[in-house]
C-alpha atoms as a PDB file:
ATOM      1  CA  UNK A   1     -30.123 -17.515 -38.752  1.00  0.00           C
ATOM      2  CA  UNK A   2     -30.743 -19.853 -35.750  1.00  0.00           C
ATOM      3  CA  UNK A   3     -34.294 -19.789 -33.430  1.00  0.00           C
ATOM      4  CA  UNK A   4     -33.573 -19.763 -29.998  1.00  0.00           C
ATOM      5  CA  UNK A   5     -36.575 -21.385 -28.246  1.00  0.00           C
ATOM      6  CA  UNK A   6     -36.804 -21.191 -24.738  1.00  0.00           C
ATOM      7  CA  UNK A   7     -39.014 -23.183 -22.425  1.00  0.00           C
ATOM      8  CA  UNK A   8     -41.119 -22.282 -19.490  1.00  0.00           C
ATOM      9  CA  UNK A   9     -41.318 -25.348 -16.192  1.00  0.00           C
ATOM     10  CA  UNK A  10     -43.758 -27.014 -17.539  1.00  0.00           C
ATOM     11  CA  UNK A  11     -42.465 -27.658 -21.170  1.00  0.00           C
ATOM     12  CA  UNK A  12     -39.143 -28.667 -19.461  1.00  0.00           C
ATOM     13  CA  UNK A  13     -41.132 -31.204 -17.058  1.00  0.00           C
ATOM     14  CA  UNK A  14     -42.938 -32.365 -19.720  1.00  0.00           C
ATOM     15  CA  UNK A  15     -39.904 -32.874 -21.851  1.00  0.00           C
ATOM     16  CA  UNK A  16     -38.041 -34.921 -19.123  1.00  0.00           C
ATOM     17  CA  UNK A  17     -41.103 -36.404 -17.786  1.00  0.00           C
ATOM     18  CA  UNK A  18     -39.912 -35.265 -13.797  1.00  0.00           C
ATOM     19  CA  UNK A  19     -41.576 -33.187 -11.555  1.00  0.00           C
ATOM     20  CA  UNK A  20     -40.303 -29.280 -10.634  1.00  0.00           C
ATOM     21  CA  UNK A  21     -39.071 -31.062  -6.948  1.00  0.00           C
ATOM     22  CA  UNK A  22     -36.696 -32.769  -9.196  1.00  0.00           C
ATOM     23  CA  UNK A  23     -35.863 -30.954 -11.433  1.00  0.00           C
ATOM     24  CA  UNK A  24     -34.262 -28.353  -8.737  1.00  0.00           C
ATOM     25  CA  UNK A  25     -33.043 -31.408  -6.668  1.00  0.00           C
ATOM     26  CA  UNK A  26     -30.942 -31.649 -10.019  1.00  0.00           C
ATOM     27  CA  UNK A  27     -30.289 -27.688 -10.578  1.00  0.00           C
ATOM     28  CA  UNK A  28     -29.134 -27.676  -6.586  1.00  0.00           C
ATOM     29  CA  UNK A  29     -26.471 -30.327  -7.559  1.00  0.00           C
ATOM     30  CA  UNK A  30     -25.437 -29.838 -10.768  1.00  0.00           C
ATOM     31  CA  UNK A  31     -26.927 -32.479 -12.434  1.00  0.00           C
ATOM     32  CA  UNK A  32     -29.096 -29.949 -14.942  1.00  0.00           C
ATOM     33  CA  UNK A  33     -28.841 -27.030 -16.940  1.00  0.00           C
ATOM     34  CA  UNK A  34     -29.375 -24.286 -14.957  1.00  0.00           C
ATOM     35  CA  UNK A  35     -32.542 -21.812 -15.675  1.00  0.00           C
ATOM     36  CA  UNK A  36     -31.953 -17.918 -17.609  1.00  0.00           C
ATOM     37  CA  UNK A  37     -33.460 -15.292 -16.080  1.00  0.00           C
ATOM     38  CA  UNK A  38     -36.423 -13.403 -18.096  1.00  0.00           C
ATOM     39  CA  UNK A  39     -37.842 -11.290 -15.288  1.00  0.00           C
ATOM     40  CA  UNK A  40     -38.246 -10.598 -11.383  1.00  0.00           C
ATOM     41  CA  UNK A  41     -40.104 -13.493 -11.307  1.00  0.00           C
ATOM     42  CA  UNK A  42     -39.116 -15.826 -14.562  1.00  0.00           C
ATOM     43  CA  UNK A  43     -37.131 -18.274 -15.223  1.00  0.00           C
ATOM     44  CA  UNK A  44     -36.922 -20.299 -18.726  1.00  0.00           C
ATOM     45  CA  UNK A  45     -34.425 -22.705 -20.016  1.00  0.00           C
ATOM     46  CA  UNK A  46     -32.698 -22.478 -23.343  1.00  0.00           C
ATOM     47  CA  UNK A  47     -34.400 -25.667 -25.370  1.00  0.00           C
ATOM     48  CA  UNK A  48     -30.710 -26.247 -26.770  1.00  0.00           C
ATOM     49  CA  UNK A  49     -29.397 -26.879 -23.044  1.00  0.00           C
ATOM     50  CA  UNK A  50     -32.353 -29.440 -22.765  1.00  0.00           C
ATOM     51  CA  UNK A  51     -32.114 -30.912 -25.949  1.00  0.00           C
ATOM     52  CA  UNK A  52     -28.269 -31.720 -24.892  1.00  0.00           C
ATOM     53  CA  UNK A  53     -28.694 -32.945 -21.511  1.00  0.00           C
ATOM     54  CA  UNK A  54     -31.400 -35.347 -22.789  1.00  0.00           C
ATOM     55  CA  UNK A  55     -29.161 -36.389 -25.538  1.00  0.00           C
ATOM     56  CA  UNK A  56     -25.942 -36.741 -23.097  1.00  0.00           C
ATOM     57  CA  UNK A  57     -28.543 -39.150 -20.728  1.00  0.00           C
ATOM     58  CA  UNK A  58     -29.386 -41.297 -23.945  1.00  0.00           C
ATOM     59  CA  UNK A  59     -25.747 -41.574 -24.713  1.00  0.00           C
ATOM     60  CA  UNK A  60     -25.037 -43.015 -21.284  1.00  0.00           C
ATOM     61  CA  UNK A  61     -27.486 -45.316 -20.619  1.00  0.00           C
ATOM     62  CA  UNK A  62     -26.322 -46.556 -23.884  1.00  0.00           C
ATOM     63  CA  UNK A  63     -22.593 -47.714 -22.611  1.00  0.00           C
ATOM     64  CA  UNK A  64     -21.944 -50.915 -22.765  1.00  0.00           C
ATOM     65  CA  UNK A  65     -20.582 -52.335 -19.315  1.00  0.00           C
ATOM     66  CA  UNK A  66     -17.391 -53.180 -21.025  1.00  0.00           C
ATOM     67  CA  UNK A  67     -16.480 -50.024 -21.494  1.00  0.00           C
ATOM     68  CA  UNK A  68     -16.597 -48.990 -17.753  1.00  0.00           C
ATOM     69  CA  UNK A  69     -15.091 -51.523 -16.555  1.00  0.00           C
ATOM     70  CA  UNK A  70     -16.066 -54.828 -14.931  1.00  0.00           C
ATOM     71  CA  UNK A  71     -18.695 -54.291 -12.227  1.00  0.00           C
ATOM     72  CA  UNK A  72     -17.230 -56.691  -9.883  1.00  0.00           C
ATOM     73  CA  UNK A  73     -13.827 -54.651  -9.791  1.00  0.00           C
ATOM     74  CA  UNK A  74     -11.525 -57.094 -10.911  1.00  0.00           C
ATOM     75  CA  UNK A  75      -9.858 -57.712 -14.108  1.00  0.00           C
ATOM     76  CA  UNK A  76     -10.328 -60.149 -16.437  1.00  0.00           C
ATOM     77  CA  UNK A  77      -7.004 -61.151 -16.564  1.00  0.00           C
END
């Protein structure tokens, strides 16, 4: 059997070391995992979705310019 953790704003602003401004800026555009609903008022986000987005940012940071292509535009050719 799996824990499901979820985490409250400031364990997810802590984890991704940005401000709640952000963070929605993000939400707004797509560009993070959306928050689940826990009450009227509550909002949490599953520690999974986190743990993935963080991991999907490390991966691409990671790229080699190579492998997207030459940054001028042109080929090497």
């Amino acid at each position: 059997m799996t824990t499901t953790t979820i985490l409250r704003l400031p364990d997810v602003e802590a984890r991704c070391a940005v401000n709640r401004r952000t963070l929605y800026y993000w939400i707004e555009r797509g560009m993070f995992p959306r928050p689940i609903n826990l009450g009227p008022r509550t909002v949490g986000w599953l520690d999974s979705d986190i743990e993935a987005w963080i991991n999907e940012k490390a991966q691409a940071s990671r790229v080699s310019p190579a492998a997207v292509g030459d940054s001028k535009g042109g080929s090497n050719a």
